[in-house]
Protein backbone atom coordinates (compact mmCIF):
# COMPACT_ATOMS: atom_id res chain seq x y z
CA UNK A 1 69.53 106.33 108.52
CA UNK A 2 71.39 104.48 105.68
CA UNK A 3 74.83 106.07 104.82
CA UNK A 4 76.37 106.97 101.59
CA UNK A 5 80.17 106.77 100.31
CA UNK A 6 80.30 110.28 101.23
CA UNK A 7 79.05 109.36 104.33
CA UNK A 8 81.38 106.89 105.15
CA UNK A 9 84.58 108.60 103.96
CA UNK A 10 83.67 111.93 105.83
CA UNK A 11 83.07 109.61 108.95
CA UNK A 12 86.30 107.55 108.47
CA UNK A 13 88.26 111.05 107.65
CA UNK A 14 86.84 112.42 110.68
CA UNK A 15 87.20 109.60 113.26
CA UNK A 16 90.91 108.61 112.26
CA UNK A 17 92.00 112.31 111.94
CA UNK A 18 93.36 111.95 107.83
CA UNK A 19 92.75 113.88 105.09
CA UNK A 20 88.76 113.92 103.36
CA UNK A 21 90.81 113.44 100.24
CA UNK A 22 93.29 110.87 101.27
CA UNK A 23 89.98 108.51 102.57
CA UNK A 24 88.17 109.13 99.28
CA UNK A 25 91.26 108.25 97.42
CA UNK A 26 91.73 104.63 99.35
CA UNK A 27 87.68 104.50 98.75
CA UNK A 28 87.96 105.20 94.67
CA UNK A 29 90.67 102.27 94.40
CA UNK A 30 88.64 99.86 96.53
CA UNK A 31 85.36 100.62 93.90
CA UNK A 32 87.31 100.08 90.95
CA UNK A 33 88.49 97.39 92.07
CA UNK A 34 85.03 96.06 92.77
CA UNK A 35 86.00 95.46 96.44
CA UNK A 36 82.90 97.89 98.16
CA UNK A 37 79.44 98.40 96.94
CA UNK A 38 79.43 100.49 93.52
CA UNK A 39 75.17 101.17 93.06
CA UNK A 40 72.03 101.55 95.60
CA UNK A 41 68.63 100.72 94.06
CA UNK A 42 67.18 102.72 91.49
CA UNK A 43 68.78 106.14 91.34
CA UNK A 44 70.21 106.09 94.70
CA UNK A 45 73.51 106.38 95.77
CA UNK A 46 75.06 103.33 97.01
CA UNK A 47 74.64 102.43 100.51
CA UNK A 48 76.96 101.40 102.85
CA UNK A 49 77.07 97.98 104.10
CA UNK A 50 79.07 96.77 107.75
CA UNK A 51 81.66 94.59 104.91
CA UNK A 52 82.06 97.88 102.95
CA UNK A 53 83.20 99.77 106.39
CA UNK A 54 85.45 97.09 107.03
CA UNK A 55 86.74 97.36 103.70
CA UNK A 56 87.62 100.65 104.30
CA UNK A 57 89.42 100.61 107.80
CA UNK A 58 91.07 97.34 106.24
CA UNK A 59 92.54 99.46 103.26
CA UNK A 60 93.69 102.16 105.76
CA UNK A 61 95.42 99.68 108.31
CA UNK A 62 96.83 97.55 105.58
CA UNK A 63 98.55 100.00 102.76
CA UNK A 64 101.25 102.87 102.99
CA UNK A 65 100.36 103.60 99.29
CA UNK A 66 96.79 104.47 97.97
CA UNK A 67 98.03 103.37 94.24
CA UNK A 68 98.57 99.81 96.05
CA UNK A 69 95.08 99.76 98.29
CA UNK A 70 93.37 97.36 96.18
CA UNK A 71 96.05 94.56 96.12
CA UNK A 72 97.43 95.42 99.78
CA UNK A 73 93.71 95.41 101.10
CA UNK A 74 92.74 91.69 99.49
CA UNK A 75 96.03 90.54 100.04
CA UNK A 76 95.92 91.29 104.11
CA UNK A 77 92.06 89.84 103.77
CA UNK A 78 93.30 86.89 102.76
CA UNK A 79 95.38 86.02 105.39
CA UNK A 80 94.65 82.52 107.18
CA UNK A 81 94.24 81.93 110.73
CA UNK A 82 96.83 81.04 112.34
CA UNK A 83 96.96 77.39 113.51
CA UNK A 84 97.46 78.35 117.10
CA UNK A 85 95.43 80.81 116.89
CA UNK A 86 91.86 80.79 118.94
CA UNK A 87 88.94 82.12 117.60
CA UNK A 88 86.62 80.98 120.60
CA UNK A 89 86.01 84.55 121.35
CA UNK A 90 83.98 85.00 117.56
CA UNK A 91 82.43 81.97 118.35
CA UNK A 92 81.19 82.80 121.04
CA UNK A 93 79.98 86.34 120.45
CA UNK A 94 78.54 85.76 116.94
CA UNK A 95 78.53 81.54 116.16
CA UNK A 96 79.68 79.39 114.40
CA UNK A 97 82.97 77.25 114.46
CA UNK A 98 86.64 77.91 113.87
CA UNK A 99 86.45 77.00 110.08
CA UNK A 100 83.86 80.13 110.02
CA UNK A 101 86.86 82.55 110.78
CA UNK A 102 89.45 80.86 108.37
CA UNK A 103 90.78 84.56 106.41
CA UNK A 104 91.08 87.82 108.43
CA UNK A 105 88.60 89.69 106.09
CA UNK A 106 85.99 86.75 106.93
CA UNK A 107 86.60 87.83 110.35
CA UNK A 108 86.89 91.61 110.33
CA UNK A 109 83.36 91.65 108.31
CA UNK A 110 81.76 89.20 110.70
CA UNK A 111 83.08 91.32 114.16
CA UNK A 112 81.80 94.42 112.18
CA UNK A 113 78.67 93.15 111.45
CA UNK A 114 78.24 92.23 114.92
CA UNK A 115 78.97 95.42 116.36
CA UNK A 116 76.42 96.89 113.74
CA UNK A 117 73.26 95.08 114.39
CA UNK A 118 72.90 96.45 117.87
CA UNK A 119 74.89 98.42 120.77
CA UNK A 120 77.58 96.53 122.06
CA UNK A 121 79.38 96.36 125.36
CA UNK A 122 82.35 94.30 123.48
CA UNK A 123 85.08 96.71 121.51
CA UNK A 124 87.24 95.42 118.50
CA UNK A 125 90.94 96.90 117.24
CA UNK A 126 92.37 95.50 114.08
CA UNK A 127 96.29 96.06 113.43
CA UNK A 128 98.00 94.79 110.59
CA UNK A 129 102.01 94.17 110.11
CA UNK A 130 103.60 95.54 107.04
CA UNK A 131 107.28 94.91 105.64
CA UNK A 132 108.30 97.39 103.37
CA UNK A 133 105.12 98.23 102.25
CA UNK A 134 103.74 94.88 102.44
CA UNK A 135 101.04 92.74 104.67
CA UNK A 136 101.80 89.56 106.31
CA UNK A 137 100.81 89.35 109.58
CA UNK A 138 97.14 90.70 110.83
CA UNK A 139 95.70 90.31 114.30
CA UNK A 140 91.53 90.82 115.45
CA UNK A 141 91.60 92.06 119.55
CA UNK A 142 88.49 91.73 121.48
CA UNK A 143 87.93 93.18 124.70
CA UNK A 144 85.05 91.84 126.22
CA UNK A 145 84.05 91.80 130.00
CA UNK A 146 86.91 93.14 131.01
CA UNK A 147 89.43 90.80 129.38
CA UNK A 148 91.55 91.27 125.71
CA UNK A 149 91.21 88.60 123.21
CA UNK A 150 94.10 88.22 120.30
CA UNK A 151 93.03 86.15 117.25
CA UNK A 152 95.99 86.37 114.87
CA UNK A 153 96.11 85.80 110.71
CA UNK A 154 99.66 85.18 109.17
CA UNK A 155 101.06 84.03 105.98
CA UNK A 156 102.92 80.95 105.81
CA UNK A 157 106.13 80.47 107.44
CA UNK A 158 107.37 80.20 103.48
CA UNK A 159 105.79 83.10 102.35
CA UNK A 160 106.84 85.09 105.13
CA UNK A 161 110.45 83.83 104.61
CA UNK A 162 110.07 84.83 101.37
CA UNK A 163 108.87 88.54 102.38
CA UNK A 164 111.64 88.87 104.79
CA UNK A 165 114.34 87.72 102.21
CA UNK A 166 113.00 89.49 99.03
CA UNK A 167 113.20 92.83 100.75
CA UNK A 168 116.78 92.35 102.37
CA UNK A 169 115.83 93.01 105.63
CA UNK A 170 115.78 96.66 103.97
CA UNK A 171 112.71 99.33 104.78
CA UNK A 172 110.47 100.02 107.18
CA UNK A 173 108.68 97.19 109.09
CA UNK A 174 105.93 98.91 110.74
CA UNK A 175 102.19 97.98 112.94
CA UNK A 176 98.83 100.15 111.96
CA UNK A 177 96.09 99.79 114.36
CA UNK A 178 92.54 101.01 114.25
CA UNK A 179 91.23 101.43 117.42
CA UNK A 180 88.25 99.88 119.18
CA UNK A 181 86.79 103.05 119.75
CA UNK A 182 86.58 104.32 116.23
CA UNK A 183 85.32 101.05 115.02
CA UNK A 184 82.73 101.04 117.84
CA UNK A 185 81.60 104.15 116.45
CA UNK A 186 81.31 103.55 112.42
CA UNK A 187 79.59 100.43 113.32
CA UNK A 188 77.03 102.84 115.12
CA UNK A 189 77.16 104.93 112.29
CA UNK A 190 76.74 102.09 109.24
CA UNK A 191 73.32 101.37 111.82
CA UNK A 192 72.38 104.62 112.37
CA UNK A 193 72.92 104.48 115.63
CA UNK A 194 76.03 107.51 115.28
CA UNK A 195 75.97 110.69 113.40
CA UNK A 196 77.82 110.74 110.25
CA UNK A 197 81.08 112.93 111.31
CA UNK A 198 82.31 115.77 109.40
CA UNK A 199 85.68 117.04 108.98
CA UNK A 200 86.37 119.46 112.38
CA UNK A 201 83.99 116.35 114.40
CA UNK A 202 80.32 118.20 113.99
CA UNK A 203 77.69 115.65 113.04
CA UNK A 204 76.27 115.43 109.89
């Protein structure tokens, strides 16, 4: 069964143990920003796609503040592949070729989609690195037959420079991870594989 924003948020709320509120605040800024679908067909409410959950968990993982989840969220999507990075992993579980997986957000939709179109044996975690407040480095882990795949996104040397110097070496540098597990899930969910989650972990 095809789920809603509400859907999602109550889901994402439920399986990362945050606030309904907090969710559906990162989920507002992300739709007026035109970054996650807005309108379903006819009178519908939208429905939720595999890219708009990855949205989502991508907003979470890459912003301490909701007022900045829109810029924090494209800006962490954006980030390249790394040029020693390997991406044989994605190639191999879903095709294509290492120019396919250039941007984390290409990626992230790509591993969700994946996971959605039918139950998986493979798990992916995303974590993202923040400097005072701020993205730069994101990495995609796979764990597939028993072994853990990294496939890391960074900004430039430069830009990262640049990060590290503009902020003084001053605040918090900090990881956020989402899971395997919980992505697993919403995957199942967005497919209708899962039961949407309410707050307190009933089904919907």
């Amino acid at each position: 069964m095809p789920i809603t924003p509400q859907d999602l948020v109550s889901t994402v709320a439920t399986l990362l143990d945050m606030p309904v509120n907090t969710v559906k605040n990162y989920d507002r800024k992300l739709m007026e920003a035109g970054l996650r679908t807005k309108k379903g067909h006819g009178r519908g409410s939208a429905i939720m796609s595999p890219r708009d959950a990855a949205m989502l968990l991508v907003a979470i993982a890459s912003n301490d503040e909701i007022t900045r989840a829109a810029e924090g969220t494209s800006k962490t999507r954006e980030l390249p592949l790394t040029a020693r990075a390997d991406p044989s992993i994605l190639c191999r579980l879903i095709g294509g070729t290492r120019r396919d997986y250039a941007t984390f957000g290409i990626a992230v939709d790509a591993i969700m989609k994946h996971l959605a179109d039918k139950d998986r044996d493979e798990v992916a975690t995303i974590q993202v690195h923040l400097q005072s407040g701020r993205p730069y480095r994101a990495s995609l882990w796979i764990h597939h037959k028993g072994q853990n795949y990294e496939v890391k996104f960074e900004s430039s040397r430069e830009e990262t420079n640049a990060l590290l110097v503009s902020s003084g070496l001053r605040g918090l540098n900090v990881s956020r991870t989402i899971l395997g597990g919980n992505i697993h899930y919403l995957a199942g969910c967005i497919a209708g594989r899962d039961p949407v989650l309410q707050p307190g972990g009933a089904g919907g």
